[in-house]
PDB file of N, CA and C in Angstrom:
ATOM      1  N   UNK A   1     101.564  78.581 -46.408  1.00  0.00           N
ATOM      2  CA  UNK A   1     100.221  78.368 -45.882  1.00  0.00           C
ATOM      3  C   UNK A   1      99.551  79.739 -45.753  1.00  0.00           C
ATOM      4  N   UNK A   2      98.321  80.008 -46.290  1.00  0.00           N
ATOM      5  CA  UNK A   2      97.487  81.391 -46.247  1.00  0.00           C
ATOM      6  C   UNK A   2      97.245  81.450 -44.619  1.00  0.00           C
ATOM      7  N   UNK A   3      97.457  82.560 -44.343  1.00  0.00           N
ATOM      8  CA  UNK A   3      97.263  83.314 -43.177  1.00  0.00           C
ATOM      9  C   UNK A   3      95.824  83.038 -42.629  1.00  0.00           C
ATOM     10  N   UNK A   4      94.551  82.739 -42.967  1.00  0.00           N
ATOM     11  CA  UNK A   4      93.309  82.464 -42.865  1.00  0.00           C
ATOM     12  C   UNK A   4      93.809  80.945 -42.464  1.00  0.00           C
ATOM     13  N   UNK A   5      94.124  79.742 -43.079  1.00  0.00           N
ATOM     14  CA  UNK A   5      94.169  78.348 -42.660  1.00  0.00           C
ATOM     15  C   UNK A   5      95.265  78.219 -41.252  1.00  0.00           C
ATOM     16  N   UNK A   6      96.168  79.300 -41.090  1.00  0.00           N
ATOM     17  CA  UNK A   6      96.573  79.122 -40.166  1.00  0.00           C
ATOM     18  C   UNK A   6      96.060  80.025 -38.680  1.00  0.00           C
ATOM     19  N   UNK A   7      95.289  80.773 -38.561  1.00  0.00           N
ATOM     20  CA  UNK A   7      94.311  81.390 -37.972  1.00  0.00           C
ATOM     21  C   UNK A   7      93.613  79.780 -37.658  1.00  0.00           C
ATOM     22  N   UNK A   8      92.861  79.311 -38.588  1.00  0.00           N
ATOM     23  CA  UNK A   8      91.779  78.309 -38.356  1.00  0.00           C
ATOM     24  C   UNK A   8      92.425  77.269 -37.645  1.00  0.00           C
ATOM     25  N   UNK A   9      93.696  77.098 -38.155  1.00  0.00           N
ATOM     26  CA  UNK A   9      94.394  75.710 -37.226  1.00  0.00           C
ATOM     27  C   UNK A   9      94.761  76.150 -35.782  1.00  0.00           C
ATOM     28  N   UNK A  10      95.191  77.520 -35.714  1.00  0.00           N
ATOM     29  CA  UNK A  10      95.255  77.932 -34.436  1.00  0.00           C
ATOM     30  C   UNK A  10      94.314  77.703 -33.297  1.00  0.00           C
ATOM     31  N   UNK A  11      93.072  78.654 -33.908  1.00  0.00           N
ATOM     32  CA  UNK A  11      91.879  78.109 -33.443  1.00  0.00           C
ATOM     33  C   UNK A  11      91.728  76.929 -33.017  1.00  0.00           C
ATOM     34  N   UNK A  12      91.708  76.339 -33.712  1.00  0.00           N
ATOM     35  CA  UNK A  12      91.204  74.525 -33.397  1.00  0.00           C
ATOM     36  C   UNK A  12      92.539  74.027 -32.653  1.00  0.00           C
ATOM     37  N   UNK A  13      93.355  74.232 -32.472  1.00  0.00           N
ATOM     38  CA  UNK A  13      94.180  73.656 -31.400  1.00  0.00           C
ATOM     39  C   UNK A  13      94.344  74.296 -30.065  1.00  0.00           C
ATOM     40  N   UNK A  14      94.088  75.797 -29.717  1.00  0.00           N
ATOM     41  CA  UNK A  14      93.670  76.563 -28.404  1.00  0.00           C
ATOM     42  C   UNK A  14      92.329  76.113 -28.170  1.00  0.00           C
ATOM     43  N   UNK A  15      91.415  75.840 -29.004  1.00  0.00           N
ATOM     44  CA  UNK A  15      90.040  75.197 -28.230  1.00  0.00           C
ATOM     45  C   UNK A  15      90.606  73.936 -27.887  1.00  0.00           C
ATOM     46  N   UNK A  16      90.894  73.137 -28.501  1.00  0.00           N
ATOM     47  CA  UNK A  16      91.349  71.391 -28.125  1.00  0.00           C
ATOM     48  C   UNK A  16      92.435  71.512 -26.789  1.00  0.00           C
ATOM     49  N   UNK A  17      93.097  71.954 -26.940  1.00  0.00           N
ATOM     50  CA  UNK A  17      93.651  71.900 -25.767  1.00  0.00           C
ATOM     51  C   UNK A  17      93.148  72.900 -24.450  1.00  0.00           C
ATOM     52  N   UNK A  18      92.073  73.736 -24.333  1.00  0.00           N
ATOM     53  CA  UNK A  18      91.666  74.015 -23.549  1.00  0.00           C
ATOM     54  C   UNK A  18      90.387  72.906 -23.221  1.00  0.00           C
ATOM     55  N   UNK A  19      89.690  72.440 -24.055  1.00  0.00           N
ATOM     56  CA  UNK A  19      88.657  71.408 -23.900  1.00  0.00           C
ATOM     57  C   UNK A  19      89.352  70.263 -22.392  1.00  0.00           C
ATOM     58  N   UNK A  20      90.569  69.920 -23.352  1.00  0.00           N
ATOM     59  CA  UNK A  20      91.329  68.841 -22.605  1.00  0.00           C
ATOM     60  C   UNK A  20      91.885  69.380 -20.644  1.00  0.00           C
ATOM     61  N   UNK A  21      92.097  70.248 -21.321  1.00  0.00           N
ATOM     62  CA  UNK A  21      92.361  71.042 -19.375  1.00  0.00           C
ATOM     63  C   UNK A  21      90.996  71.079 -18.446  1.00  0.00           C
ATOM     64  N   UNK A  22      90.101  71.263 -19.544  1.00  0.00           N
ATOM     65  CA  UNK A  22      89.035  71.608 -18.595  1.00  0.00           C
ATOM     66  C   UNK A  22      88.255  70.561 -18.287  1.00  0.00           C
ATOM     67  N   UNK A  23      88.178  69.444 -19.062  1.00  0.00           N
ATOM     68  CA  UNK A  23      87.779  68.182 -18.765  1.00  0.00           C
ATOM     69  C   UNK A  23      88.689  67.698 -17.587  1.00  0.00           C
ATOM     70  N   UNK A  24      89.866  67.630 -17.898  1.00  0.00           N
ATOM     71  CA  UNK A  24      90.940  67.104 -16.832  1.00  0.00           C
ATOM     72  C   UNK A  24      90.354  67.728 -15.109  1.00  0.00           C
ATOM     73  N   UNK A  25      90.459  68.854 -15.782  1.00  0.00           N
ATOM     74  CA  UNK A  25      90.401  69.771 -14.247  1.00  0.00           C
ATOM     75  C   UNK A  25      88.700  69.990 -13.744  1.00  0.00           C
ATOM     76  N   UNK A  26      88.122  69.546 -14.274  1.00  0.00           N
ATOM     77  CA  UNK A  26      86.446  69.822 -14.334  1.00  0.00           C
ATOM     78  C   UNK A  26      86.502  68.453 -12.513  1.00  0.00           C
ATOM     79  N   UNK A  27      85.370  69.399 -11.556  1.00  0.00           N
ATOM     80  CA  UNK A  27      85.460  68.464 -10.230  1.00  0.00           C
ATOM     81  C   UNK A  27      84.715  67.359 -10.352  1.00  0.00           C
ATOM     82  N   UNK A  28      83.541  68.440 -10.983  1.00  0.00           N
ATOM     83  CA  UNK A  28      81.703  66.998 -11.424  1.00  0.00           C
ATOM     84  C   UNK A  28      82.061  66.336 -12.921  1.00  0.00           C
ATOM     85  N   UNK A  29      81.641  65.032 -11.878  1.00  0.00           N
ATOM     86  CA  UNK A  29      81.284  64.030 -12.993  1.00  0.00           C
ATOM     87  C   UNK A  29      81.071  64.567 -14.288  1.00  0.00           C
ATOM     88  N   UNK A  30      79.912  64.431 -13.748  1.00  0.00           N
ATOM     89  CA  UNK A  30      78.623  64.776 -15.508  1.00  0.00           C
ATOM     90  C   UNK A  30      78.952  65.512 -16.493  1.00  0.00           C
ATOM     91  N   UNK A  31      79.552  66.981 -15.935  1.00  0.00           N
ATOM     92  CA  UNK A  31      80.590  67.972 -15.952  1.00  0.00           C
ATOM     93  C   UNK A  31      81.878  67.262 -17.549  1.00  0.00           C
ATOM     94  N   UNK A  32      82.534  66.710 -16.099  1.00  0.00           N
ATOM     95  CA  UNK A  32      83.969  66.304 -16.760  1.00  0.00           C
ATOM     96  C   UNK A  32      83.768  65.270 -18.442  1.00  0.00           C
ATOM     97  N   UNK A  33      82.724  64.580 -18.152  1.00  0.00           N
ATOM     98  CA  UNK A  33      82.325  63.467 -19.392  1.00  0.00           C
ATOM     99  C   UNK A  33      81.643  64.444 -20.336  1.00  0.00           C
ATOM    100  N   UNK A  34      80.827  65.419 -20.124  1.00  0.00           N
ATOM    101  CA  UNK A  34      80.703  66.383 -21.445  1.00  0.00           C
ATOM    102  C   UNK A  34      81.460  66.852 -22.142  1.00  0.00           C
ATOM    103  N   UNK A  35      82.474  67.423 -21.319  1.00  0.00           N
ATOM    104  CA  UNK A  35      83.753  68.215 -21.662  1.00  0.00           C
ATOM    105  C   UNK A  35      84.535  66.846 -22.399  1.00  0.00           C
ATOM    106  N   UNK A  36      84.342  65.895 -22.006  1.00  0.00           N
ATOM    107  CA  UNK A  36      85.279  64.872 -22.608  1.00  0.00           C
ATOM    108  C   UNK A  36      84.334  64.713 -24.080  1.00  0.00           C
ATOM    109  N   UNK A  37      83.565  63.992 -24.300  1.00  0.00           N
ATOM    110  CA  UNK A  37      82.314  64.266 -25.543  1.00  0.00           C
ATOM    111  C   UNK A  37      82.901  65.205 -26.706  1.00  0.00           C
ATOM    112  N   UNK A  38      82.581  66.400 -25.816  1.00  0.00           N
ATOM    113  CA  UNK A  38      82.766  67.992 -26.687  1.00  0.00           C
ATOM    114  C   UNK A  38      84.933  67.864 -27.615  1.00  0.00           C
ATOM    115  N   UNK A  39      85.557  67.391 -26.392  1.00  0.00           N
ATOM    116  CA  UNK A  39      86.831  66.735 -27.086  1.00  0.00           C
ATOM    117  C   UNK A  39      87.361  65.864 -28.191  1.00  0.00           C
ATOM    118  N   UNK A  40      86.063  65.223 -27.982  1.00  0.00           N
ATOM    119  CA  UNK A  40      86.668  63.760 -28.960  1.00  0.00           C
ATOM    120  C   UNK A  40      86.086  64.637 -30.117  1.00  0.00           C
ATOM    121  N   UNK A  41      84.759  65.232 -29.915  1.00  0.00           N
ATOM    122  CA  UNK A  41      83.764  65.606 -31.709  1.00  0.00           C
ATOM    123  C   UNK A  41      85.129  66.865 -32.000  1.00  0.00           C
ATOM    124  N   UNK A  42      85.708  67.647 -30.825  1.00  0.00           N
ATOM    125  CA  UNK A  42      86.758  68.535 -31.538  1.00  0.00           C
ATOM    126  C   UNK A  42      87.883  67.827 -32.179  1.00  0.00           C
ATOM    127  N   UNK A  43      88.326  66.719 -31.749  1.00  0.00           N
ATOM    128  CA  UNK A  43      89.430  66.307 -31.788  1.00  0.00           C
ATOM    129  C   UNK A  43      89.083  65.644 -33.363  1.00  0.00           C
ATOM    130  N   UNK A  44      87.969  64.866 -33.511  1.00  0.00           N
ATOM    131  CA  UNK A  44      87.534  64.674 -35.031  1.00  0.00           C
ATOM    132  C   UNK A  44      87.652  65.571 -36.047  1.00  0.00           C
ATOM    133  N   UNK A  45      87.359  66.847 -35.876  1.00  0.00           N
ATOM    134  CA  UNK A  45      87.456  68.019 -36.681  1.00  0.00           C
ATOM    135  C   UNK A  45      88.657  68.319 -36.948  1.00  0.00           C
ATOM    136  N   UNK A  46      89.938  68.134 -35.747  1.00  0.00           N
ATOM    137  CA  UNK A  46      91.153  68.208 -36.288  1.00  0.00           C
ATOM    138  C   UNK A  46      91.830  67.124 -36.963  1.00  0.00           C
ATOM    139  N   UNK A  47      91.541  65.648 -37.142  1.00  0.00           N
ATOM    140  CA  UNK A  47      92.106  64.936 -37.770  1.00  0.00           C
ATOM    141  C   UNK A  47      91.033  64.937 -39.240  1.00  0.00           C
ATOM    142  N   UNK A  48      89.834  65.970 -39.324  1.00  0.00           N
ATOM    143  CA  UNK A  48      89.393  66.094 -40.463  1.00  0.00           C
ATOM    144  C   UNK A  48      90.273  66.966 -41.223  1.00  0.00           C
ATOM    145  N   UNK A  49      90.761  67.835 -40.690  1.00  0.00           N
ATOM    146  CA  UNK A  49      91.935  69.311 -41.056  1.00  0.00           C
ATOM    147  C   UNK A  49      92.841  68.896 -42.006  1.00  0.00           C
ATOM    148  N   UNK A  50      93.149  67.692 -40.436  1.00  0.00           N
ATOM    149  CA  UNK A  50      94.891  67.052 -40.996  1.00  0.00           C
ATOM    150  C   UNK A  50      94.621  66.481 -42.255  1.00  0.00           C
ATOM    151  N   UNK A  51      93.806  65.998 -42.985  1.00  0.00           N
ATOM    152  CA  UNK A  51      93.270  64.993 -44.095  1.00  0.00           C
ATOM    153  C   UNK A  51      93.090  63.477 -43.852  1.00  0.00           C
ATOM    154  N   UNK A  52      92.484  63.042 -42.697  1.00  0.00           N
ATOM    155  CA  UNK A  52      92.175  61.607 -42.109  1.00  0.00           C
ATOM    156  C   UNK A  52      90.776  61.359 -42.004  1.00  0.00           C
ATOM    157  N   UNK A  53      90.092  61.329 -43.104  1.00  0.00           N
ATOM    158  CA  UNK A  53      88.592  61.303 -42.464  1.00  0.00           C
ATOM    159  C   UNK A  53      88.535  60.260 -41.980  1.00  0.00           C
ATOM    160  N   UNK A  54      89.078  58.703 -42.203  1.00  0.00           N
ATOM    161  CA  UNK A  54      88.875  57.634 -41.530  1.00  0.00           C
ATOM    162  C   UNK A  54      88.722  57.422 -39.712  1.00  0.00           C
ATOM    163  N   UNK A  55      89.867  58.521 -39.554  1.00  0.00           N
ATOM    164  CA  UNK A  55      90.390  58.767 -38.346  1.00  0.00           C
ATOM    165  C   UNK A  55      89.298  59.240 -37.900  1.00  0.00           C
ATOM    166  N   UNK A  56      88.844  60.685 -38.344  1.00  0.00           N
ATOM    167  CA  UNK A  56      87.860  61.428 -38.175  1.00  0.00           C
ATOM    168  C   UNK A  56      86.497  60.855 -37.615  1.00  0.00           C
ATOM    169  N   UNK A  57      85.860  59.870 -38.640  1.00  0.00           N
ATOM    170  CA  UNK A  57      84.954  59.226 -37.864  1.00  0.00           C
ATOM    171  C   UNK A  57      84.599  57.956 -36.989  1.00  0.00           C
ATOM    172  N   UNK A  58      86.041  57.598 -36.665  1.00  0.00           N
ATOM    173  CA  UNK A  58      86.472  56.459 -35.855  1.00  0.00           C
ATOM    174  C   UNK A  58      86.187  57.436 -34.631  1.00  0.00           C
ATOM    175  N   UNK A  59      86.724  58.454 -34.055  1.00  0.00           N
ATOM    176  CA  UNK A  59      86.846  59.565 -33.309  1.00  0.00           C
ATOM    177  C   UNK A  59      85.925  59.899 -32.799  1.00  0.00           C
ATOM    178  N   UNK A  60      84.819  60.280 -33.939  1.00  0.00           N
ATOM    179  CA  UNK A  60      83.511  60.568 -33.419  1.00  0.00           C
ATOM    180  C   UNK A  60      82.923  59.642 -32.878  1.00  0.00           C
ATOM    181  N   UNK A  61      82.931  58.411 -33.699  1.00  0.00           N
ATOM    182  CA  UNK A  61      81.805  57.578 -33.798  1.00  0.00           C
ATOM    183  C   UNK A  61      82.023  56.818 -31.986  1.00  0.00           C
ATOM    184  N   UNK A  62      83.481  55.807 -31.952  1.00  0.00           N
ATOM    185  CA  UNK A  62      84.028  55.588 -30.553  1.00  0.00           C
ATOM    186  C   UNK A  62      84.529  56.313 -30.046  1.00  0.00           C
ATOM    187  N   UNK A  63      85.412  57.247 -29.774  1.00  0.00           N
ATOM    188  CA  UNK A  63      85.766  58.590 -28.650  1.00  0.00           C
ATOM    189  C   UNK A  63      84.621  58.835 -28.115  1.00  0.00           C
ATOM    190  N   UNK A  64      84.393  60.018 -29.525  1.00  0.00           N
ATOM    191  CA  UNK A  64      83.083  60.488 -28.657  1.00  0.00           C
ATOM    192  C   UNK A  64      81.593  60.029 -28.221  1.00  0.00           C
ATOM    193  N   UNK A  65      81.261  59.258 -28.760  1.00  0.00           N
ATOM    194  CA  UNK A  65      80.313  58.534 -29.198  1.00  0.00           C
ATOM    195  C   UNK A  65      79.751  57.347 -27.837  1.00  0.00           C
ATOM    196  N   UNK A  66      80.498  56.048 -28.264  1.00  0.00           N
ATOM    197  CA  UNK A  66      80.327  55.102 -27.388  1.00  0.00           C
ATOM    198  C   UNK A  66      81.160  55.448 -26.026  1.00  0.00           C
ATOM    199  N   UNK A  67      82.522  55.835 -26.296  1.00  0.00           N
ATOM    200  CA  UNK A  67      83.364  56.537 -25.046  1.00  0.00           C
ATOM    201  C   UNK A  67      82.562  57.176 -24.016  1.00  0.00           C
ATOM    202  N   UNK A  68      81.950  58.075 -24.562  1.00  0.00           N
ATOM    203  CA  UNK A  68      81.206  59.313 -24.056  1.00  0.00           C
ATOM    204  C   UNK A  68      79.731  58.602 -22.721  1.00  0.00           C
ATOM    205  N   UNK A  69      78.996  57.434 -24.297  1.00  0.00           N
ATOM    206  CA  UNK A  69      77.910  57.416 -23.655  1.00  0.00           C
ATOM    207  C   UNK A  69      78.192  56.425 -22.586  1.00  0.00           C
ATOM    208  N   UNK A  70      79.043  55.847 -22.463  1.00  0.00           N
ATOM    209  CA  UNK A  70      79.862  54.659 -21.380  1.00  0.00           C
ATOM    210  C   UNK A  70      79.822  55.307 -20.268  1.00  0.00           C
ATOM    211  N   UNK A  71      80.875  56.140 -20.500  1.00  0.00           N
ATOM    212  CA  UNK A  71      81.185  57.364 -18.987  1.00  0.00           C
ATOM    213  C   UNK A  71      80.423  58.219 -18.183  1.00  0.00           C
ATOM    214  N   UNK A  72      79.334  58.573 -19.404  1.00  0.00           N
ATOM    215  CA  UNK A  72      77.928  59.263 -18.672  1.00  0.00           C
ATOM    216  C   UNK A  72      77.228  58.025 -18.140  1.00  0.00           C
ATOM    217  N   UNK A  73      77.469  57.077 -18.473  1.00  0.00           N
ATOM    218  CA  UNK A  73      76.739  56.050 -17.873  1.00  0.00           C
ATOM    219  C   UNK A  73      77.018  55.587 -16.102  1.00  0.00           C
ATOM    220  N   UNK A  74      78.710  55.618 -16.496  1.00  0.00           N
ATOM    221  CA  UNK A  74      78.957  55.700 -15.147  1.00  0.00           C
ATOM    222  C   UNK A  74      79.147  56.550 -14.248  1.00  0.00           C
ATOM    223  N   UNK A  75      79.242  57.623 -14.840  1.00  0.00           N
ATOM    224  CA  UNK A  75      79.218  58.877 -13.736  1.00  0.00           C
ATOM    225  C   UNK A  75      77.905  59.016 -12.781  1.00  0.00           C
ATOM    226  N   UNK A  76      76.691  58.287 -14.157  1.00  0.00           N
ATOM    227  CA  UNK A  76      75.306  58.569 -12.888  1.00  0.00           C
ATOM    228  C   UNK A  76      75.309  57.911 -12.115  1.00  0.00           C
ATOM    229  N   UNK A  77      75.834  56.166 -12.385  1.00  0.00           N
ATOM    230  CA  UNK A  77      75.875  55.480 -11.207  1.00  0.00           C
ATOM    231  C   UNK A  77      76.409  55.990 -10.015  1.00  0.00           C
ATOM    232  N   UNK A  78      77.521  56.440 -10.504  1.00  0.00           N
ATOM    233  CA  UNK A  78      78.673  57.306  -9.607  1.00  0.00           C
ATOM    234  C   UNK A  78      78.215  58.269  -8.436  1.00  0.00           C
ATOM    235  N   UNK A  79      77.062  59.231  -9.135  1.00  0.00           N
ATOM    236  CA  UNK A  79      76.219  59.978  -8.029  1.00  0.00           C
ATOM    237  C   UNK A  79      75.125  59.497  -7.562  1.00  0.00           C
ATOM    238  N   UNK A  80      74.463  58.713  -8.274  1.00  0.00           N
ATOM    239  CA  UNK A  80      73.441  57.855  -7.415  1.00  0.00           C
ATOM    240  C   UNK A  80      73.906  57.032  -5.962  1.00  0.00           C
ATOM    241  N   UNK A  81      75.250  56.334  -6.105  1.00  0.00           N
ATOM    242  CA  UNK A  81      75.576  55.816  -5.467  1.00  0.00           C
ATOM    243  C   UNK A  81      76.625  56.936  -4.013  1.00  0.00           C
ATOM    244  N   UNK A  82      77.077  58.360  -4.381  1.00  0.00           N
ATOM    245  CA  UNK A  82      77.321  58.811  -3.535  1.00  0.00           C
ATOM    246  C   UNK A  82      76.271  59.792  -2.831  1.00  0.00           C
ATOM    247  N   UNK A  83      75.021  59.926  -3.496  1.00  0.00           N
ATOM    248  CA  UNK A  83      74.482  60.410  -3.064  1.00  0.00           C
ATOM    249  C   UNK A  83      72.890  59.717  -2.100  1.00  0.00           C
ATOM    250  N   UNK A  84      73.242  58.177  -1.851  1.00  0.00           N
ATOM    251  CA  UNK A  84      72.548  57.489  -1.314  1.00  0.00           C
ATOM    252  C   UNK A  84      71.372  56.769  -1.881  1.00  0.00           C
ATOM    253  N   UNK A  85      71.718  56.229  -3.089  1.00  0.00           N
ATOM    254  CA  UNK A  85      70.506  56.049  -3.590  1.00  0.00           C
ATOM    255  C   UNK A  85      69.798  54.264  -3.920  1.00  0.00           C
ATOM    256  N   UNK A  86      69.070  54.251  -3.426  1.00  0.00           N
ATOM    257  CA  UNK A  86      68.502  52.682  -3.584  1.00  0.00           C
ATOM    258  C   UNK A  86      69.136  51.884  -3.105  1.00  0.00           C
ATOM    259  N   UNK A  87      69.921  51.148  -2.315  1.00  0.00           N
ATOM    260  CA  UNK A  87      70.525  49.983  -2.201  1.00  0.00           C
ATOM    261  C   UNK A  87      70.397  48.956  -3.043  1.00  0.00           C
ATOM    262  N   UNK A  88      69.363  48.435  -3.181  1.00  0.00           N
ATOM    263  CA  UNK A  88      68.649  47.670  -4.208  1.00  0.00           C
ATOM    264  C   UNK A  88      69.303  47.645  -6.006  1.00  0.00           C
ATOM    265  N   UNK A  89      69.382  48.381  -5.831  1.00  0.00           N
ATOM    266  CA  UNK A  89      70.108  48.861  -7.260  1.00  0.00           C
ATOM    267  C   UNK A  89      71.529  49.245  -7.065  1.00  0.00           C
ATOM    268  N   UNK A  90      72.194  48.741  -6.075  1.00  0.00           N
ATOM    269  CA  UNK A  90      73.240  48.714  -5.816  1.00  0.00           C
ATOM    270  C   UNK A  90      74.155  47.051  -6.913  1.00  0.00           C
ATOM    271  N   UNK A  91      74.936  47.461  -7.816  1.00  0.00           N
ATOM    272  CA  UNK A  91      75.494  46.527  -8.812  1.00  0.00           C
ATOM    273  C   UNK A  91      76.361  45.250  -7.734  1.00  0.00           C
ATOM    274  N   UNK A  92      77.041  45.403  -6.778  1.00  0.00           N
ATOM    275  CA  UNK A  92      77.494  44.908  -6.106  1.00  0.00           C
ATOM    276  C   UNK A  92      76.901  43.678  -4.856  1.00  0.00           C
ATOM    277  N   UNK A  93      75.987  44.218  -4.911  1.00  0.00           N
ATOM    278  CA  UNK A  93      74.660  43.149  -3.972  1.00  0.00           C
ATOM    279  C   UNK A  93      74.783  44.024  -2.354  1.00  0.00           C
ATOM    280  N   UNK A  94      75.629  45.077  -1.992  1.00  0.00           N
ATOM    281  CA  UNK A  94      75.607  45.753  -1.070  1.00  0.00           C
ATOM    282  C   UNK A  94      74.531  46.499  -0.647  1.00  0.00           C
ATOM    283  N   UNK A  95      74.597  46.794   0.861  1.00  0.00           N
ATOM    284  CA  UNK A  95      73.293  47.715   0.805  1.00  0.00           C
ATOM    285  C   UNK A  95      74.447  49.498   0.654  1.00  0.00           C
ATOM    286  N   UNK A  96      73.428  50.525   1.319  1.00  0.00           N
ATOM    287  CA  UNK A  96      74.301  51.779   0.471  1.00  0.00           C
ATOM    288  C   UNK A  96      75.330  51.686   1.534  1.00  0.00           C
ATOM    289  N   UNK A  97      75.571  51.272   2.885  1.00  0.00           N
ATOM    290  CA  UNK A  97      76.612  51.289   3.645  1.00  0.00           C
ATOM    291  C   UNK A  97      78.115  50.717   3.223  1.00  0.00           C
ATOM    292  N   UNK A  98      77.588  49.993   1.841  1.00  0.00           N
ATOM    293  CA  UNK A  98      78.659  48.927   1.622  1.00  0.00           C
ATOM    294  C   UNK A  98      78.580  47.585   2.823  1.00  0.00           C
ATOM    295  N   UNK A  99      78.096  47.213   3.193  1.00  0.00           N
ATOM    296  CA  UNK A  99      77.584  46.326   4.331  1.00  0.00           C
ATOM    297  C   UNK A  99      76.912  44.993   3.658  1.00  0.00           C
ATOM    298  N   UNK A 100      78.066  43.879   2.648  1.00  0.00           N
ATOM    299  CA  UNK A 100      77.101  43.049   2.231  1.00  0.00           C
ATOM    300  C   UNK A 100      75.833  42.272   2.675  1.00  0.00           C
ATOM    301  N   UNK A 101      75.642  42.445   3.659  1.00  0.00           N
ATOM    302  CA  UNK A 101      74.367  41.468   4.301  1.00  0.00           C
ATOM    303  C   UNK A 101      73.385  42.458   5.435  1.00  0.00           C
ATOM    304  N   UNK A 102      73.684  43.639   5.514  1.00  0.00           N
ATOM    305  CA  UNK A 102      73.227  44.447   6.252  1.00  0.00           C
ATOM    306  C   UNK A 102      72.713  44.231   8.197  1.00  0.00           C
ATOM    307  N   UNK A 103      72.746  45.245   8.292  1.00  0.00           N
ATOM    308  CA  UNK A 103      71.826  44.221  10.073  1.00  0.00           C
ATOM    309  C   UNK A 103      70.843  44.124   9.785  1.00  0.00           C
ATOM    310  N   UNK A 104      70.349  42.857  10.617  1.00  0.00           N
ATOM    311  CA  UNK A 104      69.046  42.654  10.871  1.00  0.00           C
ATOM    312  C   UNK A 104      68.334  43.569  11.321  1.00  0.00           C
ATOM    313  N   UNK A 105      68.736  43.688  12.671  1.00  0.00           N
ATOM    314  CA  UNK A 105      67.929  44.244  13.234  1.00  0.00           C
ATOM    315  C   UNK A 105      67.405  46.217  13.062  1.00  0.00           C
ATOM    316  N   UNK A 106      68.411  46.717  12.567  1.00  0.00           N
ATOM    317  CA  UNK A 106      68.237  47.945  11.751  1.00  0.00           C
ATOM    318  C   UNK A 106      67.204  47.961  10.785  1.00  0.00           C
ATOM    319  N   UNK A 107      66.576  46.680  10.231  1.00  0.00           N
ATOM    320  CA  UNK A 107      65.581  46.682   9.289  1.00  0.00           C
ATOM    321  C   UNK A 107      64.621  46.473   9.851  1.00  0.00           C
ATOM    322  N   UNK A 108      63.277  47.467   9.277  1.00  0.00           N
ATOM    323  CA  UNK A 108      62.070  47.635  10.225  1.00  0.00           C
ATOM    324  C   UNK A 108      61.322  46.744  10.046  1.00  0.00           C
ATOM    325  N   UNK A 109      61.476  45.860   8.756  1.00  0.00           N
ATOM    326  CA  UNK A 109      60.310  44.930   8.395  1.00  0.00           C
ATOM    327  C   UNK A 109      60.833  43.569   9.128  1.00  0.00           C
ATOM    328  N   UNK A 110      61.933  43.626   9.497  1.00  0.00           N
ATOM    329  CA  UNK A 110      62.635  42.207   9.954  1.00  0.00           C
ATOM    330  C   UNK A 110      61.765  41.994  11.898  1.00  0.00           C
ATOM    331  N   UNK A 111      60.805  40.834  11.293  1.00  0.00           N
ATOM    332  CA  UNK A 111      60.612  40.428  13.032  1.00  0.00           C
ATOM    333  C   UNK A 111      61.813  40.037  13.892  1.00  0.00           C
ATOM    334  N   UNK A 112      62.646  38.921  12.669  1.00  0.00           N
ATOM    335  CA  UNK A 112      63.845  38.611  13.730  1.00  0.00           C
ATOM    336  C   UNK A 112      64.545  38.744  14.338  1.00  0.00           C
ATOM    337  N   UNK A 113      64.777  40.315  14.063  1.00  0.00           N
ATOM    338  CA  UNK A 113      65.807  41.277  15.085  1.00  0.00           C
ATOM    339  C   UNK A 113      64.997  41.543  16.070  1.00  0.00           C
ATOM    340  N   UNK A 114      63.643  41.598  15.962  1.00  0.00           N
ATOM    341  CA  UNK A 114      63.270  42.479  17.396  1.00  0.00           C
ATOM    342  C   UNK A 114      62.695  41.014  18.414  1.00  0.00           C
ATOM    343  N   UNK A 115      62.450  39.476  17.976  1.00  0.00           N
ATOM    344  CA  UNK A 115      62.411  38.706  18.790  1.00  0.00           C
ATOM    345  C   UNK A 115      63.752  38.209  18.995  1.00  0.00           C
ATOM    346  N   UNK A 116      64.847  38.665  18.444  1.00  0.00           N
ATOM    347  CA  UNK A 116      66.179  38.229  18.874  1.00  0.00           C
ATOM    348  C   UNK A 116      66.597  39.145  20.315  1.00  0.00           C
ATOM    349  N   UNK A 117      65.811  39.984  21.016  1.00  0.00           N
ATOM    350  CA  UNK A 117      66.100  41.386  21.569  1.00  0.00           C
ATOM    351  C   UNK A 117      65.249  40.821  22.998  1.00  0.00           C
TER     352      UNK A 117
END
């Protein structure tokens, strides 16, 4: 094997496996699912190397692709929801307390809590 193709394979396997640590170890969301993204399109490039293009754009297309846009999908929910956002748009029918039916009387528009008082 020429000294240049094995340089290049080197390469591409110290990035791939640092991708993979740093996704793993990444704290934020949003963060961690890029780093995952940026993995799968590397990880395509190495089963392009190996001689699999089939592989290759299975990789891209679902790894990174639909995988990717899934997980960013849920990661925003993920901070919307830890960072207090809408109840209403809560998937679960909860309000943000997790409190399926909420109090009454905590709600300002509700007369019935305050003639229940």
């Amino acid at each position: 094997m020429p000294l240049l193709l094995l340089l290049f394979d080197t390469i591409l396997l110290t990035t791939l496996i640092g991708l993979a640590i740093a996704a793993v170890l990444s704290a934020e969301p949003r963060s961690a699912v890029m780093l995952f993204i940026a993995f799968g399109l590397w990880l395509s490039l190495v089963w392009a190397r190996l001689g699999a293009p089939d592989v290759a754009l299975a990789e891209a297309a679902i790894g990174a692709g639909i995988g990717g846009a899934l997980m960013l999908s849920a990661a925003r929910r993920k901070v919307r929801r830890d960072s207090g956002g809408d109840p209403s748009h809560e998937p679960s029918g909860c309000d943000a307390s997790g409190d399926p039916g909420g109090d009454p009387s905590s709600n300002p528009d509700n007369t019935a809590g305050e003639e229940a008082q």
